[in-house]
N, C-alpha and C. Protein backbone atom coordinates (compact mmCIF):
# COMPACT_ATOMS: atom_id res chain seq x y z
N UNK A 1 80.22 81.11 161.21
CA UNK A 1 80.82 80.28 160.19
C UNK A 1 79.85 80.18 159.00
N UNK A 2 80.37 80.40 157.32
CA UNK A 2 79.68 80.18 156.53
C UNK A 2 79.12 78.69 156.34
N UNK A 3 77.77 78.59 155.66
CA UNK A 3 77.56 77.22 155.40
C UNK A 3 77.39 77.41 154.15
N UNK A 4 77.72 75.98 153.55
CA UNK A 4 77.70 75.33 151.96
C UNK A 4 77.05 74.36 152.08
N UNK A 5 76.89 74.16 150.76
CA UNK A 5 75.62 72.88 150.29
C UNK A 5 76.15 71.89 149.22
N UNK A 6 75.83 70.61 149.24
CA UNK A 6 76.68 70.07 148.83
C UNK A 6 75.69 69.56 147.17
N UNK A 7 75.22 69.56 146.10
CA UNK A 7 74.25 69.44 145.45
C UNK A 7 74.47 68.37 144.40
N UNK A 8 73.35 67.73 144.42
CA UNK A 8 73.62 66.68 142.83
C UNK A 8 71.83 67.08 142.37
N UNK A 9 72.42 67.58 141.15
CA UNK A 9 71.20 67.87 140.02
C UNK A 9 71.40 67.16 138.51
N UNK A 10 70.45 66.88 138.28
CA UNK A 10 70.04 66.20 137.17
C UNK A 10 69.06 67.08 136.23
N UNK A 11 69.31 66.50 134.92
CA UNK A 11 68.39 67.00 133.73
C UNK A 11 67.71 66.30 132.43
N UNK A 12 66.81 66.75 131.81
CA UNK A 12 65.81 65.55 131.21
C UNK A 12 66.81 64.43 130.87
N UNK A 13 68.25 64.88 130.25
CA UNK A 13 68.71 63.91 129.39
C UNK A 13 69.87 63.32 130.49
N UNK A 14 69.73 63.32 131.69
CA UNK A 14 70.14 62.04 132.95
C UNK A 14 71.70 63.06 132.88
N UNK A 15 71.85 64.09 132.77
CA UNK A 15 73.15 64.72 133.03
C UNK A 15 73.54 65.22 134.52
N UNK A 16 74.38 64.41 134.93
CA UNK A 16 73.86 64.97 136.25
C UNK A 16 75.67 66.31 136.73
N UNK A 17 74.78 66.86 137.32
CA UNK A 17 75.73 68.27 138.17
C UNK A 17 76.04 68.04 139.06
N UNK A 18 77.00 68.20 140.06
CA UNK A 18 77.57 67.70 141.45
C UNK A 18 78.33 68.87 141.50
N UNK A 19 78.00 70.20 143.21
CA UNK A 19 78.48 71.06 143.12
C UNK A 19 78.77 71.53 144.60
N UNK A 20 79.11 72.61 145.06
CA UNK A 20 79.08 73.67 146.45
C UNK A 20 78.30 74.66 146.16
N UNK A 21 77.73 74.98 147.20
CA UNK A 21 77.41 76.37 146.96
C UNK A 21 76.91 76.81 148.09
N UNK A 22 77.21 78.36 148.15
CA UNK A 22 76.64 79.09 149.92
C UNK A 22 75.50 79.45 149.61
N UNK A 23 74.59 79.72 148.49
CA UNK A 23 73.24 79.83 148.38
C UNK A 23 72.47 78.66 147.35
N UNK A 24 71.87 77.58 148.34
CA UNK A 24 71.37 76.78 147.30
C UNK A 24 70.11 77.25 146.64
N UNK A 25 69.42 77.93 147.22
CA UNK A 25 67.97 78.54 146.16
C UNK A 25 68.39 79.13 144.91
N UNK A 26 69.54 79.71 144.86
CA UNK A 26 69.63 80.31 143.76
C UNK A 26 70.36 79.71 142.68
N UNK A 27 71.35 78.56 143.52
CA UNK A 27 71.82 77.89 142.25
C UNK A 27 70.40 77.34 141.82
N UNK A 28 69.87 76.33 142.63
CA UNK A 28 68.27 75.71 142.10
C UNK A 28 67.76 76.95 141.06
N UNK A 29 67.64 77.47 140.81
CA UNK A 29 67.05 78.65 140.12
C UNK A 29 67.66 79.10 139.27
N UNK A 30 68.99 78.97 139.02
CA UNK A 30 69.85 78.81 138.26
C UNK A 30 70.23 77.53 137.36
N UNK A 31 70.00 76.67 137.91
CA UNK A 31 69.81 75.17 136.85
C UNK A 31 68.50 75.31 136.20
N UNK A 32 67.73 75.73 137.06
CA UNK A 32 66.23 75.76 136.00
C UNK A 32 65.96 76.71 135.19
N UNK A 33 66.81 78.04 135.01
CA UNK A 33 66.64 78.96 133.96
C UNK A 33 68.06 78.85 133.30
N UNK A 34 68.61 77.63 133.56
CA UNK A 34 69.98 77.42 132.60
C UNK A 34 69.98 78.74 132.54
N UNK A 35 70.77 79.37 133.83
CA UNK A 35 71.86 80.68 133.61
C UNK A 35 73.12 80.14 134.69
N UNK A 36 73.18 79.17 134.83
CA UNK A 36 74.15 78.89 135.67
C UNK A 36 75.69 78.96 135.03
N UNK A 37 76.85 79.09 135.05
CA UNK A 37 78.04 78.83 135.07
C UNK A 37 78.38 77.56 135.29
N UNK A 38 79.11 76.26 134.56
CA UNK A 38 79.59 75.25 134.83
C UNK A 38 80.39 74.90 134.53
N UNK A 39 81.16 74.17 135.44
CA UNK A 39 82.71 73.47 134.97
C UNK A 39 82.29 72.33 134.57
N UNK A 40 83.01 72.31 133.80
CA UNK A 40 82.73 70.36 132.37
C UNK A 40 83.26 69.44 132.89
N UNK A 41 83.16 68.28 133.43
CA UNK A 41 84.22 67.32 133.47
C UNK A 41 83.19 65.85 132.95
N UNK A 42 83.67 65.44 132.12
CA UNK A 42 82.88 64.11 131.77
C UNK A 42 83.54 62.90 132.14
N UNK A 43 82.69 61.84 133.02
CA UNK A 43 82.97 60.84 133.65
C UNK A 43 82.37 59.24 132.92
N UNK A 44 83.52 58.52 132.86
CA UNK A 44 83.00 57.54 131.72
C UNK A 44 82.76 55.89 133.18
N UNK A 45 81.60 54.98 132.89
CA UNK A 45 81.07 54.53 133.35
C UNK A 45 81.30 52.96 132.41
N UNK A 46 81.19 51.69 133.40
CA UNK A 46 80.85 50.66 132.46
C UNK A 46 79.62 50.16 133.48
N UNK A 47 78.81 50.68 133.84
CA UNK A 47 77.65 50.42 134.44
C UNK A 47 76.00 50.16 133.91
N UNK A 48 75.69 49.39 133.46
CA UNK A 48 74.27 49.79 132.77
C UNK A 48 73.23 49.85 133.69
N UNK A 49 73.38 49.48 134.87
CA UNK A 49 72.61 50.04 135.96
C UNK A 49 72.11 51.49 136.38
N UNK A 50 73.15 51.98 135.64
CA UNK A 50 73.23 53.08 136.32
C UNK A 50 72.45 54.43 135.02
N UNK A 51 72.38 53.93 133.73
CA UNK A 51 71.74 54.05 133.08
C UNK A 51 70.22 54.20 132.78
């Protein structure tokens, strides 16, 4: 059976990524040379905690 990974990444400016993937080293390696592929979805918050 394949395995997946379930990922939350973040970046300087608090953007955070929430994803799958069957190879996590390479997405990791892929967020850090921003060559990754991403789907957009922006999520609106009334939290300042969370800020």
């Amino acid at each position: 059976m394949a395995e997946y990974y379930v990922y939350i990444m973040s970046n300087w400016s608090r953007t955070l990524y929430v994803g799958v993937t069957g190879d996590l080293m390479a997405r990791v390696n892929q967020h850090k040379t921003k060559t990754a592929q991403w789907v957009h979805c922006q999520v609106q918050h009334n939290r300042p905690d969370l800020l």
